[in-house]
Structures are given as C-alpha cells and as structure tokens.
N, C-alpha and C. Protein backbone atom coordinates (compact mmCIF):
# COMPACT_ATOMS: atom_id res chain seq x y z
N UNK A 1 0.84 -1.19 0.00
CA UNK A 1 0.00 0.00 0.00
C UNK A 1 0.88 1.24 0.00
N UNK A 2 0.44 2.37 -0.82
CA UNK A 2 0.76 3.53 -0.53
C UNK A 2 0.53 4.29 0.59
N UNK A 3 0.57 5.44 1.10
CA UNK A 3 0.41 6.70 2.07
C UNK A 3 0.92 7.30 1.66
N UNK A 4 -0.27 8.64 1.91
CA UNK A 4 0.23 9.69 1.04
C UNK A 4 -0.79 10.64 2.58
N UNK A 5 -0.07 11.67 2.71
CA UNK A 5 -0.57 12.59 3.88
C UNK A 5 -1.06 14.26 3.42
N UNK A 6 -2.70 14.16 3.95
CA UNK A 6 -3.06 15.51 3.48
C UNK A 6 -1.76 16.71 4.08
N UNK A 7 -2.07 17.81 3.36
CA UNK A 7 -1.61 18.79 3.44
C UNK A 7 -1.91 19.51 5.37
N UNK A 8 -3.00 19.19 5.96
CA UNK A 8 -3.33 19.28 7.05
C UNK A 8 -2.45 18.57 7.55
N UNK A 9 -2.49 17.34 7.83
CA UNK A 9 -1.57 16.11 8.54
C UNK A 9 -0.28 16.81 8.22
N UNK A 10 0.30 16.91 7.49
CA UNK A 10 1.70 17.06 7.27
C UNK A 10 2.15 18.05 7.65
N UNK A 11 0.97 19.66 7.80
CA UNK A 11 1.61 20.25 8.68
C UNK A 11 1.44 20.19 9.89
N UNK A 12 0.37 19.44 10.52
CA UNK A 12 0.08 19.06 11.88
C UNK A 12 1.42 18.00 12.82
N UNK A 13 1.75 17.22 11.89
CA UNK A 13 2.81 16.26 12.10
C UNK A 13 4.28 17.18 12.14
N UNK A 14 4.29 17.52 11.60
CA UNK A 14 5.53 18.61 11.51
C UNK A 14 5.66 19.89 12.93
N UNK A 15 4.37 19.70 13.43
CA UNK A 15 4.34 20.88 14.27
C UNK A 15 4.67 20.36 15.67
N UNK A 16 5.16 18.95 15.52
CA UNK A 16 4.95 18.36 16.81
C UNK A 16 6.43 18.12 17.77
N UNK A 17 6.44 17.29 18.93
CA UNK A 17 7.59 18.04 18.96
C UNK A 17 8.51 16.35 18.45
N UNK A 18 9.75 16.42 18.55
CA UNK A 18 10.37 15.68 18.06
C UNK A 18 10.47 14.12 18.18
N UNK A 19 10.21 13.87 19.44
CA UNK A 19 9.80 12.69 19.99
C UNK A 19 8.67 12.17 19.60
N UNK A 20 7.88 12.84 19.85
CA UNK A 20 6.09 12.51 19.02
C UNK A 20 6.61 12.31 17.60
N UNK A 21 6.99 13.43 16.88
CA UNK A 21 7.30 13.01 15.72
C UNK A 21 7.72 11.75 15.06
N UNK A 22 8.28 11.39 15.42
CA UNK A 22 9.08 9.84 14.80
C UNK A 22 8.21 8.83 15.49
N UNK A 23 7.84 9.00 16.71
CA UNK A 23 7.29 7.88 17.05
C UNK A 23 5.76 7.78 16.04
N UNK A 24 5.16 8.84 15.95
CA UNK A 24 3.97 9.11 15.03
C UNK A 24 4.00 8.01 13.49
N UNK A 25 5.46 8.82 12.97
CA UNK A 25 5.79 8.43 12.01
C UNK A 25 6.58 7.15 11.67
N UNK A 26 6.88 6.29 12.70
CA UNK A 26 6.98 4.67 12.72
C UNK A 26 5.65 4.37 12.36
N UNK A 27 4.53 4.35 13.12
CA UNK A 27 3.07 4.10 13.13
C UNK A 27 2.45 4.23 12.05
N UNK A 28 3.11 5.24 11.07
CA UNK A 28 1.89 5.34 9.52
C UNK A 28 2.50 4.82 9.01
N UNK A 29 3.91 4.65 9.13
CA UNK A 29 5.18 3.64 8.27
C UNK A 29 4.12 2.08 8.25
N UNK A 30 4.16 1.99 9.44
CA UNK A 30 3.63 0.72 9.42
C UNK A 30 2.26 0.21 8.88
N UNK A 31 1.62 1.41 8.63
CA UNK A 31 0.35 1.20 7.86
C UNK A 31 0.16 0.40 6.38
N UNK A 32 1.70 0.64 5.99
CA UNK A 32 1.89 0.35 5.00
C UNK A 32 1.86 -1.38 4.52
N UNK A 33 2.03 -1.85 5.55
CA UNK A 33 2.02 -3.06 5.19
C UNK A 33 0.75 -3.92 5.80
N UNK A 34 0.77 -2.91 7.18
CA UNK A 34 -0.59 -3.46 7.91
C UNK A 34 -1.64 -2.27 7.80
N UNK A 35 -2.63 -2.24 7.02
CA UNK A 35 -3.82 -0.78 7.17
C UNK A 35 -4.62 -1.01 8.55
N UNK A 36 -4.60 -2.23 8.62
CA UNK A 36 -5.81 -2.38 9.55
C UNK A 36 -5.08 -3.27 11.11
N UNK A 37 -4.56 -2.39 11.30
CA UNK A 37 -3.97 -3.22 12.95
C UNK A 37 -4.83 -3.29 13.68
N UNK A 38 -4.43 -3.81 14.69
CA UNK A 38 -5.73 -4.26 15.67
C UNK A 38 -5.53 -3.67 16.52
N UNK A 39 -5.48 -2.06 16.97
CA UNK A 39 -5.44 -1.44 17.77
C UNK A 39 -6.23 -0.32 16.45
N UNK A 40 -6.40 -0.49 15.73
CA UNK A 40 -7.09 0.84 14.63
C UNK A 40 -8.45 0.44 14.82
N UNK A 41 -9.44 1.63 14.50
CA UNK A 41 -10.96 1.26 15.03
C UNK A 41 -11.88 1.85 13.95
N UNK A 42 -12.85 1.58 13.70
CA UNK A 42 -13.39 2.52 12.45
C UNK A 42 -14.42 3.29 12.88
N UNK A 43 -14.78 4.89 12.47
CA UNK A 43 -14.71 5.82 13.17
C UNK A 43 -16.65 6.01 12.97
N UNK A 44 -17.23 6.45 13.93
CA UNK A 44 -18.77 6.56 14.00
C UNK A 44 -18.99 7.94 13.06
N UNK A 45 -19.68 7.88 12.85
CA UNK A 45 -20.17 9.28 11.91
C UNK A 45 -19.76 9.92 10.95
N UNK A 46 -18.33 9.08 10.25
CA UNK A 46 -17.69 9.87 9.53
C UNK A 46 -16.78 8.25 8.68
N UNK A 47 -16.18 8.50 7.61
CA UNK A 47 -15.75 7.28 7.32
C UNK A 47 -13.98 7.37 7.36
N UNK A 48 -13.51 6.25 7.44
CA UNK A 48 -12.19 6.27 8.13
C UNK A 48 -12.22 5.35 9.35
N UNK A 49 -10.78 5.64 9.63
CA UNK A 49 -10.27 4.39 11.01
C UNK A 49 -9.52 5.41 11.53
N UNK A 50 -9.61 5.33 13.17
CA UNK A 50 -8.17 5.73 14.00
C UNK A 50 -6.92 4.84 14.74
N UNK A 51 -6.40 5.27 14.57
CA UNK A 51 -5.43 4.24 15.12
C UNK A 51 -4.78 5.66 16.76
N UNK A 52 -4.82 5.13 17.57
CA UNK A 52 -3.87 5.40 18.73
C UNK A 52 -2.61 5.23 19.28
N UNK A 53 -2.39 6.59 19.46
CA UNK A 53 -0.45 6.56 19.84
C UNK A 53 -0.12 7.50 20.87
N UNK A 54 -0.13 6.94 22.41
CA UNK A 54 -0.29 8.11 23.03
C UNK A 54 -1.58 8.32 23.72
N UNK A 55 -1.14 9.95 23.52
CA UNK A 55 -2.72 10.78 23.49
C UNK A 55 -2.90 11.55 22.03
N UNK A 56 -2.36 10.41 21.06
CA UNK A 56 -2.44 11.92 19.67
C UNK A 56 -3.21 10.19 19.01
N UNK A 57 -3.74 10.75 18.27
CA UNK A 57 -4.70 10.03 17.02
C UNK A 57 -4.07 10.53 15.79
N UNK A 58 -4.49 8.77 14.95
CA UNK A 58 -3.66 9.43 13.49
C UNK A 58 -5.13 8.97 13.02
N UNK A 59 -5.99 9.83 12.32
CA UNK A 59 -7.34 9.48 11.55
C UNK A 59 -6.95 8.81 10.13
N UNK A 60 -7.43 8.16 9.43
CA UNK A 60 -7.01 7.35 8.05
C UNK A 60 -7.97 6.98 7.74
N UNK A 61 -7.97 7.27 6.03
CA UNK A 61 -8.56 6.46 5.40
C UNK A 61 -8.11 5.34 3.93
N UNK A 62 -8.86 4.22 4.14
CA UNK A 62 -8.15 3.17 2.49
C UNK A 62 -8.65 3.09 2.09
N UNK A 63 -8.21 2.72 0.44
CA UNK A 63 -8.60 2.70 -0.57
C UNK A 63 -8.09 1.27 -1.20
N UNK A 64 -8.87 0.15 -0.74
CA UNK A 64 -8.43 -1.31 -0.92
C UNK A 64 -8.35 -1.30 -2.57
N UNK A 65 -8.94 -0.61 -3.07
CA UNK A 65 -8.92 -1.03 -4.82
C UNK A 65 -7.82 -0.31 -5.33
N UNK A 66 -7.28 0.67 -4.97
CA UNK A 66 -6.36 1.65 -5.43
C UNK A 66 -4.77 1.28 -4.45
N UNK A 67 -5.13 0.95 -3.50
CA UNK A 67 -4.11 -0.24 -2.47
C UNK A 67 -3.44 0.94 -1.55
N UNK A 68 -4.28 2.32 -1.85
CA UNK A 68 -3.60 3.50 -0.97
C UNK A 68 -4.00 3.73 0.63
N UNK A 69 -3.59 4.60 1.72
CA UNK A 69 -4.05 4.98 2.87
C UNK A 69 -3.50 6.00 2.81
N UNK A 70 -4.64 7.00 3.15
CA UNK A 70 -4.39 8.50 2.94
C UNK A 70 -4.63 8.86 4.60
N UNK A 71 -3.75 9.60 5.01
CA UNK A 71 -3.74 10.25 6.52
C UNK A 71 -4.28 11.68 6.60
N UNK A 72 -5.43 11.97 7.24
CA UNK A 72 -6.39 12.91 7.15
C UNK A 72 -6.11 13.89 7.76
N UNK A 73 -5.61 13.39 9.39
CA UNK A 73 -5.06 14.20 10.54
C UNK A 73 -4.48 13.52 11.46
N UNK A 74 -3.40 14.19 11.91
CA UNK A 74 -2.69 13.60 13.04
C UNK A 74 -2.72 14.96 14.38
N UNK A 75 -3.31 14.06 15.28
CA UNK A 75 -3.47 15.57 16.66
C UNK A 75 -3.94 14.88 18.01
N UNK A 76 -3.95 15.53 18.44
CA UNK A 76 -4.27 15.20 19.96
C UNK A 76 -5.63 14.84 20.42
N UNK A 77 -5.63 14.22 21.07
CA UNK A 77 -7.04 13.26 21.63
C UNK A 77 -8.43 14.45 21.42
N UNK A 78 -7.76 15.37 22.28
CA UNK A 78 -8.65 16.73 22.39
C UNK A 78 -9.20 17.75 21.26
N UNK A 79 -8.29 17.37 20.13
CA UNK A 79 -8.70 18.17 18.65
C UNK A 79 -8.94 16.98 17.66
N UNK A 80 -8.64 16.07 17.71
CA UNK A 80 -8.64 15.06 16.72
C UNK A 80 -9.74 14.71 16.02
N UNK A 81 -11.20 14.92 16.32
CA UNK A 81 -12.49 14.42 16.41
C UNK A 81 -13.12 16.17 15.87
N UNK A 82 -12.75 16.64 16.19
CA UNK A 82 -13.36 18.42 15.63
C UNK A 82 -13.01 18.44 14.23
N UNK A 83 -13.93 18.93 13.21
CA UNK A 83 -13.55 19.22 11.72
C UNK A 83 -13.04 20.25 11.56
C-alpha cells in the first residue's frame, strides 16, 4: 500500500515536537504493510479508522482497490475528532 498525507496532517505532524514526531511516524510507516492493525478502530459518523499513539490520534482512510491509505489528521485526543 501507498500513504500519502493531506496537506493538514503534514503540517500538523511537523508541528509536533520531536519525539512525538518519529514515534507518530513509525506508526503510519507501518500502515503500510498493515492498514488495519488491531489497535485501529473505524470511526462513527464519519468514514475512516483511527489508530492510537499516546494521546495523539492518526485518523485514516483506504482505498483497498487503489491499495492507498491516505492520513487525514494527526493531533491530539482533544482536537482530533473536531472538523
């Protein structure tokens, strides 16, 4: 599978601090081979999965026919869920 990260995510991920950072970014690494870990959940009211790291959420969505996972937002427990 691909990943490819909105323009939001990427500057949200970037804004973080360095430690979060990489550890964040092991976690979507790994999406790549696994989309659907078993700690990822699929999300009520909206379509997509979250996966948990922390207290920060990485929101995602796949595209099994196209073989992509696109990362929507990456943020904190407390903003993660707000549009």
């Amino acid at each position: 599978m691909k990943i490819f990260l909105t323009t939001k995510a990427d500057r949200q991920l970037r804004n973080l601090p360095f430690k979060m950072y990489t550890l964040l970014l092991v976690r979507i690494e790994e999406l790549e081979n696994s989309p659907f870990p078993s700690q990822s959940k699929k999300l009520t009211g909206r379509e997509g999965f979250r996966l948990r790291v922390g207290d920060y959420r990485i929101l995602y969505t796949v595209d099994t026919g196209k073989k992509e996972v696109t990362i929507l937002s990456v943020a904190h427990r407390k903003e993660a869920y707000r549009r």
